[in-house]
PDB file of N, CA and C in Angstrom:
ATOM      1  N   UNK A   1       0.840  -1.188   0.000  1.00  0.00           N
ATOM      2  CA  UNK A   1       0.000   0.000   0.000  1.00  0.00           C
ATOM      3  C   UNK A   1       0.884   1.250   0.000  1.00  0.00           C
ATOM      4  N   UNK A   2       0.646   1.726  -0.740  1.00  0.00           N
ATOM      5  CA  UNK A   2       0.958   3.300  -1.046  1.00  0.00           C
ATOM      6  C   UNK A   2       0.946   4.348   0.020  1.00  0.00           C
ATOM      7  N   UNK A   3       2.022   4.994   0.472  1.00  0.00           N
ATOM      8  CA  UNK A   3       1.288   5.899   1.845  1.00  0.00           C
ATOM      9  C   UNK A   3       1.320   7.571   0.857  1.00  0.00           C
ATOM     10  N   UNK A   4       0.052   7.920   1.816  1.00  0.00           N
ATOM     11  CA  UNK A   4      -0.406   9.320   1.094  1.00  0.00           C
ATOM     12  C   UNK A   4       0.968  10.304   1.551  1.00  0.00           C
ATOM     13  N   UNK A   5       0.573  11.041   0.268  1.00  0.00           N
ATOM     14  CA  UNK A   5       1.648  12.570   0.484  1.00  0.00           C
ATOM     15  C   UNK A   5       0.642  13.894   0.477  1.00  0.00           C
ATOM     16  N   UNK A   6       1.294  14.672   1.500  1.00  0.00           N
ATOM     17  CA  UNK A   6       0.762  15.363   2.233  1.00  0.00           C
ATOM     18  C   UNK A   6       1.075  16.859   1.291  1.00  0.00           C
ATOM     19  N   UNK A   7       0.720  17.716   0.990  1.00  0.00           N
ATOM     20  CA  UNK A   7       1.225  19.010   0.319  1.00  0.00           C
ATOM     21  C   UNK A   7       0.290  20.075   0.559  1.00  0.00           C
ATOM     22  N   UNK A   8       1.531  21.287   1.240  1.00  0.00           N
ATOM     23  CA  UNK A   8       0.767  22.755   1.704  1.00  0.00           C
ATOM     24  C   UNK A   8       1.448  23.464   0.627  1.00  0.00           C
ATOM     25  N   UNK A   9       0.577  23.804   0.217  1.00  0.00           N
ATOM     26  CA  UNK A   9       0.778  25.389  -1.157  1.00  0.00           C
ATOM     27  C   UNK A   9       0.525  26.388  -0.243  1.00  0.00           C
ATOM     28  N   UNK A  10       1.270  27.278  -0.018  1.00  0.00           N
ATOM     29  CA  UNK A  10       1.038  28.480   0.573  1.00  0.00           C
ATOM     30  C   UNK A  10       1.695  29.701  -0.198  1.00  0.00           C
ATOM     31  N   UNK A  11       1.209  31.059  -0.020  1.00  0.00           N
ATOM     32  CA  UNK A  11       1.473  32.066  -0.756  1.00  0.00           C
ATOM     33  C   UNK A  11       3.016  32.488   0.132  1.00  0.00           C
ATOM     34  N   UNK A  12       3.702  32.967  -0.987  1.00  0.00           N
ATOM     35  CA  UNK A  12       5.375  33.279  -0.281  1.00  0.00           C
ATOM     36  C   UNK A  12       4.714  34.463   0.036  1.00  0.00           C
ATOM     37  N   UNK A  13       4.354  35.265  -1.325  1.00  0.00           N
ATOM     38  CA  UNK A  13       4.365  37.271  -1.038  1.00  0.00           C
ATOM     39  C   UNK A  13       4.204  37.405   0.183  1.00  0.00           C
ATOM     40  N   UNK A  14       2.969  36.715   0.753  1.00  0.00           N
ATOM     41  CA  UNK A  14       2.172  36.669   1.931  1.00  0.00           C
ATOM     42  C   UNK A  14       2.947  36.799   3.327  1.00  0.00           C
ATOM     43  N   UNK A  15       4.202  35.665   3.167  1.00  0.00           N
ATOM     44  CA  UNK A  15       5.088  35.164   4.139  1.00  0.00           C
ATOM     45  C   UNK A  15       4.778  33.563   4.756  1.00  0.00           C
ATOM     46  N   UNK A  16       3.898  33.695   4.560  1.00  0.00           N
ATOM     47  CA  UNK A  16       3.776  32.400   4.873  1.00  0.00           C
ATOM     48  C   UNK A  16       4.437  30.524   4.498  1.00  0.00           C
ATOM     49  N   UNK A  17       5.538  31.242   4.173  1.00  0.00           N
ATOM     50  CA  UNK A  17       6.831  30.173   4.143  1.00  0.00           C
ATOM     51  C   UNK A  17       6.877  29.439   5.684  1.00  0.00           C
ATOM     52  N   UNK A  18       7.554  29.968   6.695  1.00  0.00           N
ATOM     53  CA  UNK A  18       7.594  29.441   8.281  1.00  0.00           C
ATOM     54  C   UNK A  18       6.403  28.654   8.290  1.00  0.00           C
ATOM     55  N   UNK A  19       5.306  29.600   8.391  1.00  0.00           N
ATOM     56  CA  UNK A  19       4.351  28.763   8.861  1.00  0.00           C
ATOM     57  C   UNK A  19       3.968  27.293   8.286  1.00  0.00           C
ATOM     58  N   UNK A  20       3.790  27.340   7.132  1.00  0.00           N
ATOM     59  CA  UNK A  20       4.000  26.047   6.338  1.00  0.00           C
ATOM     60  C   UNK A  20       4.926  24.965   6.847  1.00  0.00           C
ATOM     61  N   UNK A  21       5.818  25.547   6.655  1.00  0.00           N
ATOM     62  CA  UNK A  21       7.429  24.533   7.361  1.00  0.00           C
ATOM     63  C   UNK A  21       7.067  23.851   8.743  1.00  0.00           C
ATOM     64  N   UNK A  22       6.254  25.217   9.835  1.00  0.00           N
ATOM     65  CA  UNK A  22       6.327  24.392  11.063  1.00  0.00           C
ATOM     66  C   UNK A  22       4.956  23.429  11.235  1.00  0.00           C
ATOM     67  N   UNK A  23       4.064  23.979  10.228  1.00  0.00           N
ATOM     68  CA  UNK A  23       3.109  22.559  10.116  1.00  0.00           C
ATOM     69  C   UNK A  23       3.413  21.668   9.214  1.00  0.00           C
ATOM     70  N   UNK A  24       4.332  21.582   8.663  1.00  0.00           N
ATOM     71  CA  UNK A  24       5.059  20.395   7.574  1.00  0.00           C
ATOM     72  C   UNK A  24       5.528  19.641   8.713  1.00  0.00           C
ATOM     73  N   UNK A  25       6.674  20.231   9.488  1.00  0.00           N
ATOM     74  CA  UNK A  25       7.231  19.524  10.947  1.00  0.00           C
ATOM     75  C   UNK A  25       6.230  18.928  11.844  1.00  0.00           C
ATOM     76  N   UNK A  26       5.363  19.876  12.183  1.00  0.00           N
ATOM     77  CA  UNK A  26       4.673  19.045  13.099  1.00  0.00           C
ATOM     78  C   UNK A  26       3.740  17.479  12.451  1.00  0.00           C
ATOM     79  N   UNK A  27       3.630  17.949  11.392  1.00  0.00           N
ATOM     80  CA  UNK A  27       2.707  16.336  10.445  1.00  0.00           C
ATOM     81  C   UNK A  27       3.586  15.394  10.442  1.00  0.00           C
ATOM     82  N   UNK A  28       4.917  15.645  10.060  1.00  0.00           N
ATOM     83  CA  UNK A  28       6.338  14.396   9.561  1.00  0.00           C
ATOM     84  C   UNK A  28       6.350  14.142  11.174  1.00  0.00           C
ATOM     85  N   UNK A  29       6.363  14.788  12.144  1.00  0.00           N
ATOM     86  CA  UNK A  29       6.573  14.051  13.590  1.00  0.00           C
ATOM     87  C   UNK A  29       5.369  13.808  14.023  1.00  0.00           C
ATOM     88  N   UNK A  30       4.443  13.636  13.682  1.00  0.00           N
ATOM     89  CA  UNK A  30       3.286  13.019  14.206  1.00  0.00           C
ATOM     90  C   UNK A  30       2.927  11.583  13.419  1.00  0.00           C
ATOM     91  N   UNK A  31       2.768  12.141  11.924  1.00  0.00           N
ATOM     92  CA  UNK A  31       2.570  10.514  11.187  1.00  0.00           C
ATOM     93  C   UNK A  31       3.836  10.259  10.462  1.00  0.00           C
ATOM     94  N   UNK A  32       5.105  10.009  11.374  1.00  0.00           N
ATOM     95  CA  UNK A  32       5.908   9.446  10.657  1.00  0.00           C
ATOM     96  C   UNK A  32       5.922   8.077  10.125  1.00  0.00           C
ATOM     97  N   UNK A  33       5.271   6.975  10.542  1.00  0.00           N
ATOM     98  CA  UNK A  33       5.146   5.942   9.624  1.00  0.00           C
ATOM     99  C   UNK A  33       3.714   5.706   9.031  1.00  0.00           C
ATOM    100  N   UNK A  34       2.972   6.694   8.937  1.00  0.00           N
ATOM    101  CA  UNK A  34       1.812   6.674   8.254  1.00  0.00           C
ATOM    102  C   UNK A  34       1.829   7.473   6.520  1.00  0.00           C
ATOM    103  N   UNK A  35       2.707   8.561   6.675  1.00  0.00           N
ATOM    104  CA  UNK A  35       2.780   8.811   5.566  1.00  0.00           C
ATOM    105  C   UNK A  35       4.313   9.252   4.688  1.00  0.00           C
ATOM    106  N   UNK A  36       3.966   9.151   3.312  1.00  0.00           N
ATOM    107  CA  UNK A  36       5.049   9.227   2.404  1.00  0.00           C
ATOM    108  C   UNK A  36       6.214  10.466   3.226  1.00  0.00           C
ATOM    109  N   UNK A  37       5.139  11.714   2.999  1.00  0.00           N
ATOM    110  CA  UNK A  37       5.964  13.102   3.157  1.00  0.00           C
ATOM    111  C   UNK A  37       5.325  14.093   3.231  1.00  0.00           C
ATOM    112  N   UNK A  38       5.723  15.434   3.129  1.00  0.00           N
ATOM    113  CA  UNK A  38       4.617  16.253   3.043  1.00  0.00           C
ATOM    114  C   UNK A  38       5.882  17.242   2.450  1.00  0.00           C
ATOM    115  N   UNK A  39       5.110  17.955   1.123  1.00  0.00           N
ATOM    116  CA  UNK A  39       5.723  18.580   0.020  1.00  0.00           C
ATOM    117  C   UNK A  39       5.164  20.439   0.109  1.00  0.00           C
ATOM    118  N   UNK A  40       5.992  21.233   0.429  1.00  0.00           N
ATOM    119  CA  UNK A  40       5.887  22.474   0.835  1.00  0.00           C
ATOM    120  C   UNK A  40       5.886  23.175  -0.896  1.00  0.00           C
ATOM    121  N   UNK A  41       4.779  23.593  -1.607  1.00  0.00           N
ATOM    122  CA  UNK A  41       4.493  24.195  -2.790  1.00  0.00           C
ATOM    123  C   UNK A  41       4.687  25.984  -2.317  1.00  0.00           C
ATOM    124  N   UNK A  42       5.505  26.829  -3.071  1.00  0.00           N
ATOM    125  CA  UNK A  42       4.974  27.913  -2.887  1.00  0.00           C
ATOM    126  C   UNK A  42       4.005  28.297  -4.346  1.00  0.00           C
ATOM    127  N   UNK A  43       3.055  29.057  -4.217  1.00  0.00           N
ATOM    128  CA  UNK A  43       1.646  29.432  -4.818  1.00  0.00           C
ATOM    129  C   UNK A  43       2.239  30.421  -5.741  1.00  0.00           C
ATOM    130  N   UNK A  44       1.499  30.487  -6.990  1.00  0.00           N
ATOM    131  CA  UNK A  44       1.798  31.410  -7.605  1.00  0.00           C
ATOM    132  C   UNK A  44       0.061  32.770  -7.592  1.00  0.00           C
ATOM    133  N   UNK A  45      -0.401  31.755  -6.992  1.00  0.00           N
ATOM    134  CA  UNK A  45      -1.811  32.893  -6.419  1.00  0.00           C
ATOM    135  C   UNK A  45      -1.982  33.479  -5.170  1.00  0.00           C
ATOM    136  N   UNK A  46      -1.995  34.762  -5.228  1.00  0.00           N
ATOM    137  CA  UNK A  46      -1.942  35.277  -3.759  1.00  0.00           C
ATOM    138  C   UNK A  46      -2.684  35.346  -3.030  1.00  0.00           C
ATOM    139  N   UNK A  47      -2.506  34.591  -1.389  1.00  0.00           N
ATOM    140  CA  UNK A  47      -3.255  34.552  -0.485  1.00  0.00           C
ATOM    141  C   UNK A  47      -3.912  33.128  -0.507  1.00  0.00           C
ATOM    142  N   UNK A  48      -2.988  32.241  -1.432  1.00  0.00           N
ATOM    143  CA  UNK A  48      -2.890  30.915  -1.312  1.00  0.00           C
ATOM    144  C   UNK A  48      -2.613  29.876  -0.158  1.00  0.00           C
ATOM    145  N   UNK A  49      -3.322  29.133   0.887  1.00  0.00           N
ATOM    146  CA  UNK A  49      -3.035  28.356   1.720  1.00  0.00           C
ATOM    147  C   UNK A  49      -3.338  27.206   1.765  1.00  0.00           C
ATOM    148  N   UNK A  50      -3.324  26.129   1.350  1.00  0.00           N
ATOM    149  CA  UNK A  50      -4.365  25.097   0.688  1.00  0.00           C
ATOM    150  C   UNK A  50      -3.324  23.644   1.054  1.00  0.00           C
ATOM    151  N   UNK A  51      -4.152  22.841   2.225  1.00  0.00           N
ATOM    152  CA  UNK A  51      -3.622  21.736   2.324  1.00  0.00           C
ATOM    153  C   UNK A  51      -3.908  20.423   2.090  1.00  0.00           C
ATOM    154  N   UNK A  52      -3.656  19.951   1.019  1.00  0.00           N
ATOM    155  CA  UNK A  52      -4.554  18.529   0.548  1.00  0.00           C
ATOM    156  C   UNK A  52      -3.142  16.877   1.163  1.00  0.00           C
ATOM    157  N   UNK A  53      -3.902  16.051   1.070  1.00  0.00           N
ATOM    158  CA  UNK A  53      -3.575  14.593   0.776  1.00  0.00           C
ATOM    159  C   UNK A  53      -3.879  13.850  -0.090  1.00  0.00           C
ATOM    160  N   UNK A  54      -2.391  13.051  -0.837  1.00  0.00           N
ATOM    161  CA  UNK A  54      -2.791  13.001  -2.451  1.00  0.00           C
ATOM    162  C   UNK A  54      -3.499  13.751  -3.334  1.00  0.00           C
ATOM    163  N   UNK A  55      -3.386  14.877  -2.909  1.00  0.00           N
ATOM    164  CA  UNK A  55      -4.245  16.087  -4.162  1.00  0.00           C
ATOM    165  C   UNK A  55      -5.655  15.832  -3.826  1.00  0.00           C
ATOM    166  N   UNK A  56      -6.102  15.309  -2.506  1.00  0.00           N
ATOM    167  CA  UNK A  56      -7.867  15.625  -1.964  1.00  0.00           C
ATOM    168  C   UNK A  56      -7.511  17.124  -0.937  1.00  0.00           C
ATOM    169  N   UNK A  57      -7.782  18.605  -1.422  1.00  0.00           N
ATOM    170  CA  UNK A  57      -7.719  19.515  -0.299  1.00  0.00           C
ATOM    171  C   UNK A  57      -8.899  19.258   0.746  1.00  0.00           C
ATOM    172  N   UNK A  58      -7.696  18.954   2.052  1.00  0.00           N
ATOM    173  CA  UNK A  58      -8.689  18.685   3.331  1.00  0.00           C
ATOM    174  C   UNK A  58      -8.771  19.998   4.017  1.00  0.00           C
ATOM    175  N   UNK A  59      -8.202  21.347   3.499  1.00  0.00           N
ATOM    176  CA  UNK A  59      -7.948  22.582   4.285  1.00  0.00           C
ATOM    177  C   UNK A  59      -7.815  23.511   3.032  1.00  0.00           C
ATOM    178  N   UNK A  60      -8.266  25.236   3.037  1.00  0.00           N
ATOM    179  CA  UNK A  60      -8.432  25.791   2.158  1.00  0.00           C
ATOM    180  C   UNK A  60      -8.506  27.007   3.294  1.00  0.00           C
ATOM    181  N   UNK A  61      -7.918  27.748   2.784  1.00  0.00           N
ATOM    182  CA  UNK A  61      -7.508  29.331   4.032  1.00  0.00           C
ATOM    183  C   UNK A  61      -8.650  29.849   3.624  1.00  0.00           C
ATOM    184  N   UNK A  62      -9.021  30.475   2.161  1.00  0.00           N
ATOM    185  CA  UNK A  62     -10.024  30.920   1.652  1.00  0.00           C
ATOM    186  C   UNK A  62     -11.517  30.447   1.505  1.00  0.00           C
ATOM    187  N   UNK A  63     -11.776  29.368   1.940  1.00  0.00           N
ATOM    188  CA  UNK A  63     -12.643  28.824   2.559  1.00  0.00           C
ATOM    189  C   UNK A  63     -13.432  29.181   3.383  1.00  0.00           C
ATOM    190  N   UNK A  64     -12.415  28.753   4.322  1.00  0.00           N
ATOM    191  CA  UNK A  64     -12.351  28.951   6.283  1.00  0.00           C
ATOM    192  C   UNK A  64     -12.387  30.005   6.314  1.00  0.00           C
ATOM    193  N   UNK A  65     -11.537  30.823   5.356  1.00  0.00           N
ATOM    194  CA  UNK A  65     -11.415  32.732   5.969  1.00  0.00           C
ATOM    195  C   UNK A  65     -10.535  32.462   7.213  1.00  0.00           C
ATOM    196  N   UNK A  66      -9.701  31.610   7.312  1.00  0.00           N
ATOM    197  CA  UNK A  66      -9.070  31.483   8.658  1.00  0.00           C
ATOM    198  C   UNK A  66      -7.648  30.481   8.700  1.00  0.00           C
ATOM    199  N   UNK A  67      -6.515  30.340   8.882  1.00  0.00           N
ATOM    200  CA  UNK A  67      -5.244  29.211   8.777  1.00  0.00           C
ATOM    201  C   UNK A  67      -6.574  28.582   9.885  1.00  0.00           C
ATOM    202  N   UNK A  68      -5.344  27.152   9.638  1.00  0.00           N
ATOM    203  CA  UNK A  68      -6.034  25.740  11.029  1.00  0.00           C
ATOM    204  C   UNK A  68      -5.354  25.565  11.829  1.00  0.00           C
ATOM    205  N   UNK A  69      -5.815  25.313  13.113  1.00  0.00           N
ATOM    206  CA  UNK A  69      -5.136  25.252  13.976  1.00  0.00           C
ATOM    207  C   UNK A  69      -4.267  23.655  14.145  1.00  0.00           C
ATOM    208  N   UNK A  70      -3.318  23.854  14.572  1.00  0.00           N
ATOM    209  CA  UNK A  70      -2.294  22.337  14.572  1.00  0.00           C
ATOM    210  C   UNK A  70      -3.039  21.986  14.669  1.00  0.00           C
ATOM    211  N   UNK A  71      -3.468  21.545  15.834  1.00  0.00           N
ATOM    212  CA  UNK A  71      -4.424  20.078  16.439  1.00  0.00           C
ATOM    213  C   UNK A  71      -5.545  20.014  15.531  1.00  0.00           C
ATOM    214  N   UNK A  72      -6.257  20.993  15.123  1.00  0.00           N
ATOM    215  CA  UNK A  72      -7.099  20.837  13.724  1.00  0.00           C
ATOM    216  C   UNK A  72      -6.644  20.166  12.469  1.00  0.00           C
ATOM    217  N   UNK A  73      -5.739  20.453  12.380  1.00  0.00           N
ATOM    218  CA  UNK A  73      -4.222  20.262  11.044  1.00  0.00           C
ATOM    219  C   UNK A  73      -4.613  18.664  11.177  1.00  0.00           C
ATOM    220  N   UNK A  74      -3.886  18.449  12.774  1.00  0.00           N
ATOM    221  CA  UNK A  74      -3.880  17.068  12.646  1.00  0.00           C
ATOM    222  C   UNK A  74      -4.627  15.581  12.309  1.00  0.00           C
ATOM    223  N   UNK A  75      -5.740  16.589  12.985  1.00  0.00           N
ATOM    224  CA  UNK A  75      -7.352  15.335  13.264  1.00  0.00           C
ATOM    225  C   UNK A  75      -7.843  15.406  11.671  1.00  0.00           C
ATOM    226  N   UNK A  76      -7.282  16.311  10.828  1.00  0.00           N
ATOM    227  CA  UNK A  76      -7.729  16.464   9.200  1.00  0.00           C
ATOM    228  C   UNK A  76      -7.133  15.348   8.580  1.00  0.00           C
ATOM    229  N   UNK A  77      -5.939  15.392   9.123  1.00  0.00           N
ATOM    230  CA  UNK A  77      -5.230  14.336   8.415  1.00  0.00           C
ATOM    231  C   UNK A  77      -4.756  13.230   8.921  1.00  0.00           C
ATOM    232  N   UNK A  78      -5.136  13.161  10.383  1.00  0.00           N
ATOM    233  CA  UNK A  78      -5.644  11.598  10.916  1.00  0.00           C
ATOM    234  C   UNK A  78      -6.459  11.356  10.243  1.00  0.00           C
ATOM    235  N   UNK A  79      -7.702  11.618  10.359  1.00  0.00           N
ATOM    236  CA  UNK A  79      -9.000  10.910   9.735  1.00  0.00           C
ATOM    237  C   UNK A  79      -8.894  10.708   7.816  1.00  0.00           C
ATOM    238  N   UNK A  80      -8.157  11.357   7.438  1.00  0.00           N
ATOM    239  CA  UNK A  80      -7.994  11.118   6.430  1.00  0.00           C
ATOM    240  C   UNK A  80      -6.653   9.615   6.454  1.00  0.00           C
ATOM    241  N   UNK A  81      -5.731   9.724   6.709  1.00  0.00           N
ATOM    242  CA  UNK A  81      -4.606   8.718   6.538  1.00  0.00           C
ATOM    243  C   UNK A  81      -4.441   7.745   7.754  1.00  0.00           C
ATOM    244  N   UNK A  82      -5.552   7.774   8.754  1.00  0.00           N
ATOM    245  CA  UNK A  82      -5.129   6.834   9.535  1.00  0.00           C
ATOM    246  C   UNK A  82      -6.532   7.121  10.522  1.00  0.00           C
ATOM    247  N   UNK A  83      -7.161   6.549  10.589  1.00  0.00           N
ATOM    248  CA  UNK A  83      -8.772   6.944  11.317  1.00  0.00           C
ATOM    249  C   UNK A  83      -8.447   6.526  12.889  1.00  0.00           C
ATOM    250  N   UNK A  84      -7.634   5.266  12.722  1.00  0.00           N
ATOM    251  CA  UNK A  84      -7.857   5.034  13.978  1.00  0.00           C
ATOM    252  C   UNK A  84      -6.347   5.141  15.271  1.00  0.00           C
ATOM    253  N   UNK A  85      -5.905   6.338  14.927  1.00  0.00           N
ATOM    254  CA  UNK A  85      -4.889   6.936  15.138  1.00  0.00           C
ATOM    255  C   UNK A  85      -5.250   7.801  16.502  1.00  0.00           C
ATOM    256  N   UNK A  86      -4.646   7.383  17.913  1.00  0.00           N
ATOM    257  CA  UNK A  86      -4.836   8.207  18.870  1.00  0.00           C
ATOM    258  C   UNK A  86      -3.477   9.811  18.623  1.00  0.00           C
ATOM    259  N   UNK A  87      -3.720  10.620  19.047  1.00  0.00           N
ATOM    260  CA  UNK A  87      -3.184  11.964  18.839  1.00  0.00           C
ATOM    261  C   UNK A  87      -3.143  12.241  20.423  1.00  0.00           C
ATOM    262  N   UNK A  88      -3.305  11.659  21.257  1.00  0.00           N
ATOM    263  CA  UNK A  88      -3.266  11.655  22.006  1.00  0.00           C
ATOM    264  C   UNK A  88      -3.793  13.199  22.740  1.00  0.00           C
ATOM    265  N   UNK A  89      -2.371  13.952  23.347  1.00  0.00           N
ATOM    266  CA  UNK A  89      -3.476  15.717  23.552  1.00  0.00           C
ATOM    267  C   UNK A  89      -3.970  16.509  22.654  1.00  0.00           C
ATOM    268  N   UNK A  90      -3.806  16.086  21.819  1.00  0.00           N
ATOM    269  CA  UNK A  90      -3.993  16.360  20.001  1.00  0.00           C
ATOM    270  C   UNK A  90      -5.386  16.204  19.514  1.00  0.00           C
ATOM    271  N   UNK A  91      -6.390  14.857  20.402  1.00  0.00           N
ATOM    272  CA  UNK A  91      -7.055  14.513  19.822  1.00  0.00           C
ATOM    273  C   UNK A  91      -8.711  15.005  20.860  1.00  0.00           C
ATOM    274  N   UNK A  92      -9.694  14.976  19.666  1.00  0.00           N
ATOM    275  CA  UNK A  92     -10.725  15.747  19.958  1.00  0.00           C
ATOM    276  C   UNK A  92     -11.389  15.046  21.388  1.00  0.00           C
ATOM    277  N   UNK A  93     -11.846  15.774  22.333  1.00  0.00           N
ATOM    278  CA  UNK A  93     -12.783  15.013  23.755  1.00  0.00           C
ATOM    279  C   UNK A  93     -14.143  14.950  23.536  1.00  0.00           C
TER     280      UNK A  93
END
């Protein structure tokens, strides 16, 4: 079985390089043997934030009108790549 890859497009102009990176980090240390990787796109559309698995976007800034919060981040992409995945303080009560 194939493990999913994870990819945040985010707008550079914006700045939002870091932020990307430290939710790239926090996903690779949470599902490290659940998934492939997670691939940091910068956007060529501005005000781009958009985080899919295998190219399904489970997160969209422009959407939400809002970034996600880690622990949000996470339970998106637990339930997507691993359902039955405790997150332990991570995970919803």
């Amino acid at each position: 079985m194939n493990k999913p890859l994870i990819t945040i497009e985010y707008c550079p102009k914006c700045g939002w390089m870091l932020r990307s990176a430290y939710m790239a980090q926090e996903l690779l240390t949470t599902f490290t043997d659940e998934i492939k990787g997670v691939t940091l796109i910068p956007s060529e559309t501005g005000g781009t934030f958009l985080v899919s698995v295998n190219q399904a976007i489970i997160f969209d800034r422009k959407q939400e009108q809002r970034f996600p919060e880690i622990k949000e981040l996470k339970q998106l992409v637990r339930d997507y790549v691993s359902p039955d995945k405790d997150l332990g303080h991570s995970d919803r009560k």
